[in-house]
C-alpha atoms as a PDB file:
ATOM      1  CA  UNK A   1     113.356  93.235 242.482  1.00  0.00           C
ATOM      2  CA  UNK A   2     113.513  91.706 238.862  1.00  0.00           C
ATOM      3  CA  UNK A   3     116.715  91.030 237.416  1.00  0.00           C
ATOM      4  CA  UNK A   4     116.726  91.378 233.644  1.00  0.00           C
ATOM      5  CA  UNK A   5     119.816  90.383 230.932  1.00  0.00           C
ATOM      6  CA  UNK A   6     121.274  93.013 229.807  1.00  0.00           C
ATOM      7  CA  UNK A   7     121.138  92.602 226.253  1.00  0.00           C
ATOM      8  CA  UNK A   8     123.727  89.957 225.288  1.00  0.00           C
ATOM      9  CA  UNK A   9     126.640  91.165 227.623  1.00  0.00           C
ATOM     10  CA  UNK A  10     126.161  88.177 230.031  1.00  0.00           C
ATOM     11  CA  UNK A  11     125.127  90.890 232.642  1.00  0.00           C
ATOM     12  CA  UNK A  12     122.095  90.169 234.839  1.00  0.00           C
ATOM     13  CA  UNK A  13     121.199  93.859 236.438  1.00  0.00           C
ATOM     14  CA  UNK A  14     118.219  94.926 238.762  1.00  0.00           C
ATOM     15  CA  UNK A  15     115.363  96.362 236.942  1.00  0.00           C
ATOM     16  CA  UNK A  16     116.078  99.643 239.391  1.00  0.00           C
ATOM     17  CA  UNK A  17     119.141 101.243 238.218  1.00  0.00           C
ATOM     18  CA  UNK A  18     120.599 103.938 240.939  1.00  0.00           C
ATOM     19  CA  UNK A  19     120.722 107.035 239.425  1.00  0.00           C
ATOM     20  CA  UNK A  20     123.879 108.206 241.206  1.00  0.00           C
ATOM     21  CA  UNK A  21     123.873 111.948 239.727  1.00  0.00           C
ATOM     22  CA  UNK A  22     121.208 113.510 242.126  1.00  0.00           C
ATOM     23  CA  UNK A  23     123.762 112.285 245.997  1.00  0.00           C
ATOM     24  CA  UNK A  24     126.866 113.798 244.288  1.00  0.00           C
ATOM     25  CA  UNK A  25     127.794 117.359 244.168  1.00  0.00           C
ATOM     26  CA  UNK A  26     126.575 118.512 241.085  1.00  0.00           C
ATOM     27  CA  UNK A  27     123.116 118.259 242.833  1.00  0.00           C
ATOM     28  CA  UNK A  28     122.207 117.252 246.471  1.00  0.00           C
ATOM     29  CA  UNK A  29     125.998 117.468 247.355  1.00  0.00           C
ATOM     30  CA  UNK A  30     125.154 114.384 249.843  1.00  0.00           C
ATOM     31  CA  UNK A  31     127.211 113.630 252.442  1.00  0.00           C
ATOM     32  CA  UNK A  32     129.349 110.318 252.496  1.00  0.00           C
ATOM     33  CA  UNK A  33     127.534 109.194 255.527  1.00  0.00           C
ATOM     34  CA  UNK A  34     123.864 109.682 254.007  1.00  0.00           C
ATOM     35  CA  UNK A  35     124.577 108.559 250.763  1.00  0.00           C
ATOM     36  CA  UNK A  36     125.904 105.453 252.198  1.00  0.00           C
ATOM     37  CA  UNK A  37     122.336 105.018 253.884  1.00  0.00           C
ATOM     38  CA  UNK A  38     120.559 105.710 250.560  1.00  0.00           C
ATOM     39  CA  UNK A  39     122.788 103.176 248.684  1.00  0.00           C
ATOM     40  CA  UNK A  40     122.314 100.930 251.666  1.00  0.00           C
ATOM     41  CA  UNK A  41     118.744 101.214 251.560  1.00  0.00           C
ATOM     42  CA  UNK A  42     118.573  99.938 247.663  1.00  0.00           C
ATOM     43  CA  UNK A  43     121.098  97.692 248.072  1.00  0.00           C
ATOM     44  CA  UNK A  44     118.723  96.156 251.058  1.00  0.00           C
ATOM     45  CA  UNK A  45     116.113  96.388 248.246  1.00  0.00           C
ATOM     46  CA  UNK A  46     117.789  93.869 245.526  1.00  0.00           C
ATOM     47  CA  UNK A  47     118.717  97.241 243.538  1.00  0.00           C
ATOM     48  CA  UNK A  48     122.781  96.045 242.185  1.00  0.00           C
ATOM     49  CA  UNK A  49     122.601  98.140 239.092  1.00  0.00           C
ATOM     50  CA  UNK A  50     124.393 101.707 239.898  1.00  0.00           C
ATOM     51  CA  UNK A  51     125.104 104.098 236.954  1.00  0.00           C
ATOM     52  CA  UNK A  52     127.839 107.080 237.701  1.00  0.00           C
ATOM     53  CA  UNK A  53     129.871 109.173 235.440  1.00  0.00           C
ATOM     54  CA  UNK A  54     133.389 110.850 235.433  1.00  0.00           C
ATOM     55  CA  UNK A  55     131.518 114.299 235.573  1.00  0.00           C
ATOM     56  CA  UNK A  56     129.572 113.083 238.439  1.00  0.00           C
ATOM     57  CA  UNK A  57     132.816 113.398 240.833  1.00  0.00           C
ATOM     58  CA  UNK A  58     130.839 110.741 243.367  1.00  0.00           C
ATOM     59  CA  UNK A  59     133.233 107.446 243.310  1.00  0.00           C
ATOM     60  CA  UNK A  60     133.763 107.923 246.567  1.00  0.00           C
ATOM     61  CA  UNK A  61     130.227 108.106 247.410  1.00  0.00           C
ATOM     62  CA  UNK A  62     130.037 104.791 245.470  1.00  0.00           C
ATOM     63  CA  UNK A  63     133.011 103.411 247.269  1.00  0.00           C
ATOM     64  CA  UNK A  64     131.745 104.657 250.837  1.00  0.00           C
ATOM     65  CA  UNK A  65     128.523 102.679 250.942  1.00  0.00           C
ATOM     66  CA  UNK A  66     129.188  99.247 248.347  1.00  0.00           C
ATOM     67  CA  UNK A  67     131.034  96.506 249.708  1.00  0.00           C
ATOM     68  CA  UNK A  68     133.488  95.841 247.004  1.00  0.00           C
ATOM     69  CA  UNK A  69     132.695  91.907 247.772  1.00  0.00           C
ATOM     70  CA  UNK A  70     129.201  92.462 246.561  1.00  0.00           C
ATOM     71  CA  UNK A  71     128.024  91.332 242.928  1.00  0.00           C
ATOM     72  CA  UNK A  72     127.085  94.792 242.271  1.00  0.00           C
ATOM     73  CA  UNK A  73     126.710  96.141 238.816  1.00  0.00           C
ATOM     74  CA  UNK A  74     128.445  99.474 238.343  1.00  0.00           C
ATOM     75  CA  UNK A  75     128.427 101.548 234.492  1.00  0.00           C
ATOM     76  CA  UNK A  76     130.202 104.857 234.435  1.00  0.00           C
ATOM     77  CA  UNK A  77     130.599 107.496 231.348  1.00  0.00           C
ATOM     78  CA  UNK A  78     132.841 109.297 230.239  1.00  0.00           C
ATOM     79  CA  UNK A  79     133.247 112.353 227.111  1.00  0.00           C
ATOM     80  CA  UNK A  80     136.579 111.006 225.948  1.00  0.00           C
ATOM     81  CA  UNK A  81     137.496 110.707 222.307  1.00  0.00           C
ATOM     82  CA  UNK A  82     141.525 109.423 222.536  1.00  0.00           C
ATOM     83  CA  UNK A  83     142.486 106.236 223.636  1.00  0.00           C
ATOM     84  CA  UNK A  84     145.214 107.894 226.593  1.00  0.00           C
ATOM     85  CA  UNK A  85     141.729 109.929 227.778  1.00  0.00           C
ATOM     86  CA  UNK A  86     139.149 107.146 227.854  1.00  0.00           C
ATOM     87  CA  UNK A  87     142.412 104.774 229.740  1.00  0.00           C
ATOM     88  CA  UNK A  88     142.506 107.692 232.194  1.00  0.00           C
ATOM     89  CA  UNK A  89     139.332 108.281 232.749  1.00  0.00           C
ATOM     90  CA  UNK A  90     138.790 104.182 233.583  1.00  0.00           C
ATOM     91  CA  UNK A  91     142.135 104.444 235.812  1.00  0.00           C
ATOM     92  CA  UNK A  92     140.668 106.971 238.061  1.00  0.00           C
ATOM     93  CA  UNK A  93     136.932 104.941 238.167  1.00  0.00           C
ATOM     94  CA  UNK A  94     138.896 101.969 239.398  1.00  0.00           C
ATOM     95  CA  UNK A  95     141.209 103.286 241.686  1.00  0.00           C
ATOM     96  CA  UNK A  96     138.211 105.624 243.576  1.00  0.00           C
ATOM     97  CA  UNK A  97     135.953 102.713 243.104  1.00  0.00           C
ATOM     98  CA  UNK A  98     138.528 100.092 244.620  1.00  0.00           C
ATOM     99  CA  UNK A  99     137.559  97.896 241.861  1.00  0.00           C
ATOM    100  CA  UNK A 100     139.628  95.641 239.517  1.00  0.00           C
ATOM    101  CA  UNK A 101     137.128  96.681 236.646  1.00  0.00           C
ATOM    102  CA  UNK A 102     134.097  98.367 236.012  1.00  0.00           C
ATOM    103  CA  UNK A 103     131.289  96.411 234.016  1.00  0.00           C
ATOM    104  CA  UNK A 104     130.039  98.755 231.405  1.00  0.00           C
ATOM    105  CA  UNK A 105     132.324 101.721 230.332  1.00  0.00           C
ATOM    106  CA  UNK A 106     129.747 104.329 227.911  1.00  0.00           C
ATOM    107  CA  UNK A 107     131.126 107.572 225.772  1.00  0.00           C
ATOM    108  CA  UNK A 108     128.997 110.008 227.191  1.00  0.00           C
ATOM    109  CA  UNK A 109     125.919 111.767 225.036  1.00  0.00           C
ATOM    110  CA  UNK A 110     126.449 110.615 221.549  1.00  0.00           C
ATOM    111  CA  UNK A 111     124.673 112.156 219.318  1.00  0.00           C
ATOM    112  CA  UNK A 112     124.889 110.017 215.575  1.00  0.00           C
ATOM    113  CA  UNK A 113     127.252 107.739 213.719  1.00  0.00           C
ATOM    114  CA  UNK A 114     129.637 110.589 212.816  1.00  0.00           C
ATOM    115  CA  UNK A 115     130.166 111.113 216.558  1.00  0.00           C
ATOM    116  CA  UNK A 116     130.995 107.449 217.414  1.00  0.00           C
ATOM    117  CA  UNK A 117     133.019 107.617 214.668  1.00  0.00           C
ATOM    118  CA  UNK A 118     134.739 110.444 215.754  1.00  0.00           C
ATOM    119  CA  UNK A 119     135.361 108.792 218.952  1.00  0.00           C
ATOM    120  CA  UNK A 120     136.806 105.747 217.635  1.00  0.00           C
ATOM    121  CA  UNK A 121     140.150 106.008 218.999  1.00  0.00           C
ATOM    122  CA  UNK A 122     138.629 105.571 222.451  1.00  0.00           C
ATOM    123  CA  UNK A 123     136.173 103.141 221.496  1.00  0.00           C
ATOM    124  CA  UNK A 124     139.024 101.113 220.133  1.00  0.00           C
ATOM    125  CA  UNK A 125     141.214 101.350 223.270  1.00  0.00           C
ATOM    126  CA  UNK A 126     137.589 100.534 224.889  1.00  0.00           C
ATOM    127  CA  UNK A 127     137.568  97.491 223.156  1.00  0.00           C
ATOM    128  CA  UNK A 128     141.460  96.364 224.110  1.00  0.00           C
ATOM    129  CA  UNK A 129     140.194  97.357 227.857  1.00  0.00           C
ATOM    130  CA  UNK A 130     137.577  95.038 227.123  1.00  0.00           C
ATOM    131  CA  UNK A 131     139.780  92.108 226.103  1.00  0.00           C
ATOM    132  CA  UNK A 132     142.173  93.027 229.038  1.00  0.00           C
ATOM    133  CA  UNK A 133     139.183  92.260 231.599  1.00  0.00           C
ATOM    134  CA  UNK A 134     139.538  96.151 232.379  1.00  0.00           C
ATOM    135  CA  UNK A 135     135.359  96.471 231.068  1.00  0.00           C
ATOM    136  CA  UNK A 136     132.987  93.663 231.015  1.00  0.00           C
ATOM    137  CA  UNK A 137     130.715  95.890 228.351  1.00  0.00           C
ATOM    138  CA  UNK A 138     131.183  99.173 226.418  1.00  0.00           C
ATOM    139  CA  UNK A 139     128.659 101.284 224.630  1.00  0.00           C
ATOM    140  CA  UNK A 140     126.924 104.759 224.573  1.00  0.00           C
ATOM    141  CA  UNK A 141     124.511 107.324 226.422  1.00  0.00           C
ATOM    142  CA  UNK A 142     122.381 109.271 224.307  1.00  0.00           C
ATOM    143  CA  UNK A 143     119.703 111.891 224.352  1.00  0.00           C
ATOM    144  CA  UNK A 144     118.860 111.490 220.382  1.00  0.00           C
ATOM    145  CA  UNK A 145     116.804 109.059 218.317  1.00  0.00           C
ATOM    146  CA  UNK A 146     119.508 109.001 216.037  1.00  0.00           C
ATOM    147  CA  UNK A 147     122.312 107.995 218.618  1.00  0.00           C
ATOM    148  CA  UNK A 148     120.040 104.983 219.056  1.00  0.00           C
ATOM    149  CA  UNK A 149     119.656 104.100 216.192  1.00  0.00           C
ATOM    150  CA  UNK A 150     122.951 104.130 215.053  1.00  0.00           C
ATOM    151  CA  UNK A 151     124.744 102.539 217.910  1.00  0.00           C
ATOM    152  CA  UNK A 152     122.824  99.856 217.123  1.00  0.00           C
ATOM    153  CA  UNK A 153     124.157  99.433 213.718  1.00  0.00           C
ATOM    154  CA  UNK A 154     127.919  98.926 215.403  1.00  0.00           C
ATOM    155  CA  UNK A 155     129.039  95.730 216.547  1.00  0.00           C
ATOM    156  CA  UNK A 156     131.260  96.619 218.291  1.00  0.00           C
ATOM    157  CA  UNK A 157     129.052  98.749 220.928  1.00  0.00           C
ATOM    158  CA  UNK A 158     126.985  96.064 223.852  1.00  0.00           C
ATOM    159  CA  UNK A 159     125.240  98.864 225.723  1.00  0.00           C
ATOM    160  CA  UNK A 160     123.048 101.857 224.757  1.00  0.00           C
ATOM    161  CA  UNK A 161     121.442 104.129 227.724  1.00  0.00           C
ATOM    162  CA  UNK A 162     119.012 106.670 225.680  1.00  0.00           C
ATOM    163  CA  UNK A 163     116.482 108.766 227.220  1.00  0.00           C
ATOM    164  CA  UNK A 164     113.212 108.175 227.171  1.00  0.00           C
ATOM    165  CA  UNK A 165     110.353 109.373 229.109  1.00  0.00           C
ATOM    166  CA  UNK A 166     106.091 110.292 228.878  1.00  0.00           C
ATOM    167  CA  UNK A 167     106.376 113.215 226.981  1.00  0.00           C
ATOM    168  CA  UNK A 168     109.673 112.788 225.341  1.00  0.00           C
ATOM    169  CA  UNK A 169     111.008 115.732 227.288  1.00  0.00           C
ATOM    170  CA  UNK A 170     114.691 116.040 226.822  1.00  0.00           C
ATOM    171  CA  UNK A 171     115.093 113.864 223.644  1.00  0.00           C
ATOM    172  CA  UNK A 172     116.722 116.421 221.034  1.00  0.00           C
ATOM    173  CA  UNK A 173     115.627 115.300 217.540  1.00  0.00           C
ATOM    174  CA  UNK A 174     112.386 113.490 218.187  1.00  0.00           C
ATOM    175  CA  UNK A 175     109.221 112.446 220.248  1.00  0.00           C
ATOM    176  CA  UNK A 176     109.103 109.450 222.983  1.00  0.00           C
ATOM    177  CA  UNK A 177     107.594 107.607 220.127  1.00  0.00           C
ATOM    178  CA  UNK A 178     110.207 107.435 217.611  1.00  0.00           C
ATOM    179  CA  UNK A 179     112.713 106.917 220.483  1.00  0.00           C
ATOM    180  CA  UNK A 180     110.699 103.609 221.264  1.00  0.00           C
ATOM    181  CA  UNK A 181     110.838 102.669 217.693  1.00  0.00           C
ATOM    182  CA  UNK A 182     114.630 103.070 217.784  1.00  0.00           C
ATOM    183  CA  UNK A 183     115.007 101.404 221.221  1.00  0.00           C
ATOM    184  CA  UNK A 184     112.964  98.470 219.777  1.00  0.00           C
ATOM    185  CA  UNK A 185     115.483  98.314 216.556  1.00  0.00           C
ATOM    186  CA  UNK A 186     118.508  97.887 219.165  1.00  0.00           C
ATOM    187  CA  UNK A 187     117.230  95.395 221.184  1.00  0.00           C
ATOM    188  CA  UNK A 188     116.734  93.580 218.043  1.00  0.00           C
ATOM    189  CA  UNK A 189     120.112  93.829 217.293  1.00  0.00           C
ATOM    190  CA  UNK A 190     120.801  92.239 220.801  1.00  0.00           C
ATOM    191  CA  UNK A 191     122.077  95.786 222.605  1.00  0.00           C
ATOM    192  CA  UNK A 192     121.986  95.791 226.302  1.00  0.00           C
ATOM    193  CA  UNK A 193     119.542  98.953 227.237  1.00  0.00           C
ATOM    194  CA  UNK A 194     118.881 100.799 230.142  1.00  0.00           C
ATOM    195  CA  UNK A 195     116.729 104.133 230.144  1.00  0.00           C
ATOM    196  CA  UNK A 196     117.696 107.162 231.300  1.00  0.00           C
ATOM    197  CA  UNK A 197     115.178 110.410 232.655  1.00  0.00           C
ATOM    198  CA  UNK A 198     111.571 108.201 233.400  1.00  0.00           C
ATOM    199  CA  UNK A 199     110.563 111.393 235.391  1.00  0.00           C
ATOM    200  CA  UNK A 200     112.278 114.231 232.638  1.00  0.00           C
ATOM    201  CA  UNK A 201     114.790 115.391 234.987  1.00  0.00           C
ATOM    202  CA  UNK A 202     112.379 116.501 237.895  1.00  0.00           C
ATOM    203  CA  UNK A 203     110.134 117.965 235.352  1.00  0.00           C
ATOM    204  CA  UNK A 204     107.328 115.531 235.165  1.00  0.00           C
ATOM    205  CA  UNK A 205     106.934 115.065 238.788  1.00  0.00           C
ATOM    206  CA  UNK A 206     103.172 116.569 238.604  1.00  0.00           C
ATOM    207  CA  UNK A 207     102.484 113.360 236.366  1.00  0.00           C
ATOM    208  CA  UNK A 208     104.589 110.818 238.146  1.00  0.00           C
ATOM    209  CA  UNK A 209     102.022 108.037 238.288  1.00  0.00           C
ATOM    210  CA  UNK A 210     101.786 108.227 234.501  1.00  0.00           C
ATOM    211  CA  UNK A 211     105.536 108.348 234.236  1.00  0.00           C
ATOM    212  CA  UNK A 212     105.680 105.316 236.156  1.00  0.00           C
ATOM    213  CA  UNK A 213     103.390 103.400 234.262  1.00  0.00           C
ATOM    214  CA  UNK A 214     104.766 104.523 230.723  1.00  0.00           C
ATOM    215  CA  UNK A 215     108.140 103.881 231.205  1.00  0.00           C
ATOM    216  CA  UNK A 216     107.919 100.392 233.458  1.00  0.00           C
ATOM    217  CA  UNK A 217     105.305  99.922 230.158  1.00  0.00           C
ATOM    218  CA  UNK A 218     108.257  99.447 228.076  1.00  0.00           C
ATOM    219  CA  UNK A 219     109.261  95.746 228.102  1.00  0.00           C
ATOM    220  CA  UNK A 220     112.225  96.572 225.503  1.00  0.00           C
ATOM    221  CA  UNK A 221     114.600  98.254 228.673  1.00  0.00           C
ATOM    222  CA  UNK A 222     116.057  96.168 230.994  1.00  0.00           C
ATOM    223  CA  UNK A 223     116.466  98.597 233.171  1.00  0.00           C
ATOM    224  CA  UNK A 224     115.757 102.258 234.262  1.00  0.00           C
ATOM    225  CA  UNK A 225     117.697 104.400 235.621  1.00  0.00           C
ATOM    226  CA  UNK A 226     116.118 106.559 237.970  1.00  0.00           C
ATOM    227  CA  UNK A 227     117.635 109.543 240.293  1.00  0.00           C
ATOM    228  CA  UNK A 228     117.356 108.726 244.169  1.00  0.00           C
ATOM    229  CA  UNK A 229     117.922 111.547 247.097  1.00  0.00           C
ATOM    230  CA  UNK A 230     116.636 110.159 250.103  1.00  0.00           C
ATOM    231  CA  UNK A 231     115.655 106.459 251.667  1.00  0.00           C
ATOM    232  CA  UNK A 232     112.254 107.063 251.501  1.00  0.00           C
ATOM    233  CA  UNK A 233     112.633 108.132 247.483  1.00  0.00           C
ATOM    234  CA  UNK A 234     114.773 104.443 246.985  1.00  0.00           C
ATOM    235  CA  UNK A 235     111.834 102.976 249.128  1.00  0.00           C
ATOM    236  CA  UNK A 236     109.275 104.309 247.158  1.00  0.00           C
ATOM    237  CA  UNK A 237     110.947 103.604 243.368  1.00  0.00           C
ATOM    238  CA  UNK A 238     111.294  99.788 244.526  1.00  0.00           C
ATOM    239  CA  UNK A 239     107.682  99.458 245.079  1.00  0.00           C
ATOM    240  CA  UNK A 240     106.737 101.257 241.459  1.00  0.00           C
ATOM    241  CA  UNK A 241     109.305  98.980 240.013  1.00  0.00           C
ATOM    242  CA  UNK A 242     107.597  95.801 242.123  1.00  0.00           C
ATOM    243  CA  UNK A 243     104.292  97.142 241.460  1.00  0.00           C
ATOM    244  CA  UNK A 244     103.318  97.184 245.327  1.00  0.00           C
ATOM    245  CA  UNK A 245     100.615  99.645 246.878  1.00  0.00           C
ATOM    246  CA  UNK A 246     102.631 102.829 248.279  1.00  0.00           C
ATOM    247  CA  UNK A 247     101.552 103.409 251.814  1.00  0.00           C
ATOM    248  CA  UNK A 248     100.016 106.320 252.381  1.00  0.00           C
ATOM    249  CA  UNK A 249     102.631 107.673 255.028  1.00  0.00           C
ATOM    250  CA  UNK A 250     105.505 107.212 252.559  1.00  0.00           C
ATOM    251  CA  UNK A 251     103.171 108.604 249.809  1.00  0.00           C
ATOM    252  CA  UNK A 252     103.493 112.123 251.318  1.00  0.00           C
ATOM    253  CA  UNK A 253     106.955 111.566 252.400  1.00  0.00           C
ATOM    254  CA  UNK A 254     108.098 111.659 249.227  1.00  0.00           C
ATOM    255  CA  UNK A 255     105.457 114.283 247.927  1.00  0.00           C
ATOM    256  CA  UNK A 256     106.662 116.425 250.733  1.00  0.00           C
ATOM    257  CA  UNK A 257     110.207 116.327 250.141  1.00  0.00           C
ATOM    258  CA  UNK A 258     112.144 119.945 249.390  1.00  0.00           C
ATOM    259  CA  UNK A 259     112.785 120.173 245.580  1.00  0.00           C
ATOM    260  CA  UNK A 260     114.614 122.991 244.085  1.00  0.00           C
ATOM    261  CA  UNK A 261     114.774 124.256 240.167  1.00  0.00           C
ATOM    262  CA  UNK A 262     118.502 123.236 239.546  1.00  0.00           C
ATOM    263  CA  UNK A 263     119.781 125.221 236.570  1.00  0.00           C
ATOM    264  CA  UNK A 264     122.723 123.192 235.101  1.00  0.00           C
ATOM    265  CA  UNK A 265     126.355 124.917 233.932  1.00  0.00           C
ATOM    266  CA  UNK A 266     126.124 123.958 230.677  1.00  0.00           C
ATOM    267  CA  UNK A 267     123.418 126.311 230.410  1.00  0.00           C
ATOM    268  CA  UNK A 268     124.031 128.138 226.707  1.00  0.00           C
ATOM    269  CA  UNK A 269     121.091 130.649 227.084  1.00  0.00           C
ATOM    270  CA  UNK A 270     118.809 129.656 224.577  1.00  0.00           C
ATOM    271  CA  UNK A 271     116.043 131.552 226.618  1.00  0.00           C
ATOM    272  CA  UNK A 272     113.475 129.254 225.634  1.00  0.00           C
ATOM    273  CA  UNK A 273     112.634 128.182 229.431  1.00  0.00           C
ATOM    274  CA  UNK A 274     112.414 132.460 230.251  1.00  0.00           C
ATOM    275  CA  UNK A 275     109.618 132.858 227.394  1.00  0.00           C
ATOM    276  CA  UNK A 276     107.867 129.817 228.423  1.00  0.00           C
ATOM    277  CA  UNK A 277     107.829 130.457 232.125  1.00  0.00           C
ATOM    278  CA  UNK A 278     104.337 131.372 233.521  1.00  0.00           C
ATOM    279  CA  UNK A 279     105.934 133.390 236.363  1.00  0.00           C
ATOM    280  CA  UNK A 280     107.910 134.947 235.161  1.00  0.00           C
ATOM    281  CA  UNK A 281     110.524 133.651 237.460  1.00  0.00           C
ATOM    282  CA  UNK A 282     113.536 132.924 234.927  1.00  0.00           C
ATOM    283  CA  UNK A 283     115.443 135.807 233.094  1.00  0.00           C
ATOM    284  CA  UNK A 284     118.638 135.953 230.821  1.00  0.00           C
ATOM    285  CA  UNK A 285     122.018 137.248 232.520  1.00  0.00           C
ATOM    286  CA  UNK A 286     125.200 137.063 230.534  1.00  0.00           C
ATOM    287  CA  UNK A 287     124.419 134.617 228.150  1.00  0.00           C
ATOM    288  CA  UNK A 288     122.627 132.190 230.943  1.00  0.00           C
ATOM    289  CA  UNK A 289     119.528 131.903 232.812  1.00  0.00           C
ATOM    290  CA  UNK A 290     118.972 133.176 235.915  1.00  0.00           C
ATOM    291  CA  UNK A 291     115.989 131.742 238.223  1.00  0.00           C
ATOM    292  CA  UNK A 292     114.267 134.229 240.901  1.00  0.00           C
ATOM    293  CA  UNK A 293     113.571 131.781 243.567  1.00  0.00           C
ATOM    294  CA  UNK A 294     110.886 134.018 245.084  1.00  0.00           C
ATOM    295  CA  UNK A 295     108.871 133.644 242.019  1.00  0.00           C
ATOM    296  CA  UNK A 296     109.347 129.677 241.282  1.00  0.00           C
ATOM    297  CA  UNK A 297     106.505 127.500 242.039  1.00  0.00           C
ATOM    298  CA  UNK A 298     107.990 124.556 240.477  1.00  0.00           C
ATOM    299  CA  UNK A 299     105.064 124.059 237.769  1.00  0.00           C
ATOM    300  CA  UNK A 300     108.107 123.035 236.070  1.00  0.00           C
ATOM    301  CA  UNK A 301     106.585 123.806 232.469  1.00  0.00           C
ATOM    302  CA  UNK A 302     109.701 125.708 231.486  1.00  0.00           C
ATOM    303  CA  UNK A 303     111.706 122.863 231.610  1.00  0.00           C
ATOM    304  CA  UNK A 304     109.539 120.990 228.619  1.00  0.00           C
ATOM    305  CA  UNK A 305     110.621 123.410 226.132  1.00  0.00           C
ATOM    306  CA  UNK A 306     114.434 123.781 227.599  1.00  0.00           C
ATOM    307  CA  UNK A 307     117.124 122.937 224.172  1.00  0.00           C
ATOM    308  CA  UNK A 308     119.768 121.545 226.318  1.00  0.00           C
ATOM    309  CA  UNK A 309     118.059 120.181 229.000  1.00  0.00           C
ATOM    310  CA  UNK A 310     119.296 121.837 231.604  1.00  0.00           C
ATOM    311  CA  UNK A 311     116.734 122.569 233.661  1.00  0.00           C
ATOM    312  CA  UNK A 312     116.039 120.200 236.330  1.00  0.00           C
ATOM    313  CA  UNK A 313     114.191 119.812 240.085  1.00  0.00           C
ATOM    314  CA  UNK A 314     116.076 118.232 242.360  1.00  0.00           C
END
């Protein structure tokens, strides 16, 4: 696996960033023995980079299956915007991690310089974390051109995870192009970045190869994060990331796998994915979308024109 700086934190990280989101419970609910052979699996790989979240509620997952004696990589996120919430929110990573510190602390999906400025009390007691050994890097997670762009313009912010995929699906206020123009601006300005969403949540999975090739394309990330379910999905990521011939058995492994349309709580009803859904297989129900399973074919083509990116396969 290539190891890549990570921008000018002094962090070497994996290429392959473990997508912790899809083992925990807000999606395949794994259990604490098989996540502990999918983490084992990557770690078996050279994968050290693992990205997790407060939200997530998977620490333990984390904790289960990483020797805390490793030299793994771990970057969580949080939604704080006080100092006593972001301190915490980093207490409760450490002690379910059994870690001294975690290496990169983000403020989850920031949208533009008026919400990093908004969330400057925690940035601030981010920063005093920082100097306490507490965080060896803090920065943002994005789904806007704009977040980019201005997190780059601060200082005081190492890290920027922004998503970025084929089509662009899932960035909020622009296409995949003008998200690589603002992903080239930060690494300019010497900001660690990682990607987040190469396959659009599940929803690209009909055009995988390009994904692969677009995203792995993009020499200003050093890394990717990428959502992982199964040993034979880590298995199969490693060897897109190496660019190594997939063998045909693990090929339809991973094609073969049981996916699911995942509609996500924060769900606001837009009802953009029911009028663009060819089967008519999504409906509105108290101010949130509904999914008839029976109907569902995962073409997935509701979830390109979904506001709030909600809609996901897992």
């Amino acid at each position: 696996m290539r190891m890549n700086a990570l921008g000018n934190t002094g962090i070497v990280v994996s290429r392959m960033c473990f997508g912790s989101l899809t083992i925990g419970p807000l999606q395949k609910n794994k259990t604490l023995t098989e996540s502990r052979e999918i983490i084992a699996a990557a770690l078996d790989q050279g994968v050290d980079f693992f990205d997790t979240a407060d939200l997530y509620n998977n620490y333990d997952h984390l904790r289960n299956a990483i020797d805390i004696k490793r030299d793994v990589i771990i970057s969580t996120k949080s939604y704080d915007y006080t100092a006593d919430g972001v301190k915490k929110r980093l207490h409760r990573a450490l002690k379910e991690l059994g870690r001294d510190y975690v290496d990169i602390y983000l403020l989850h999906e920031q949208e533009s310089r008026k919400t990093i400025e908004g969330h400057w009390e925690a940035i601030e007691a981010l920063i005093g974390l920082k100097d306490a050994g507490k965080v060896r890097a803090i920065g943002i997670s994005t789904h806007r051109v704009e977040g980019v762009r201005d997190a780059a313009t601060f200082s005081e912010l190492d890290v920027i995870h922004p998503l970025i995929n084929l089509t662009g699906i899932g960035i909020q206020d622009g296409s995949a192009e003008e998200m690589e123009v603002a992903i080239h601006e930060a690494k300019l300005a010497g900001k660690g970045l990682y990607g987040m969403k190469p396959l659009g949540g599940g929803n690209l999975l009909s055009q995988k190869q390009d994904c692969f090739d677009y995203i792995l394309g993009l020499n200003d990330l050093d890394a990717i994060a990428i959502g992982v379910q199964s040993v034979d999905e880590v298995l199969y990521n490693v060897k897109k990331f190496n660019g190594e011939t997939i063998p045909e058995a693990l090929e339809s492994a991973v094609s073969g796998a049981s996916k699911s349309l995942q509609i996500s709580d924060w769900c606001v009803g837009c009802g953009e994915c029911v009028r663009h859904c060819k089967q008519k297989a999504l409906s509105l129900r108290e101010g949130k979308a509904v999914l008839n399973k029976k109907k569902c074919v995962l073409c997935c083509y509701c979830g390109a024109y979904c506001k709030e990116f909600c809609i996901k396969v897992i």
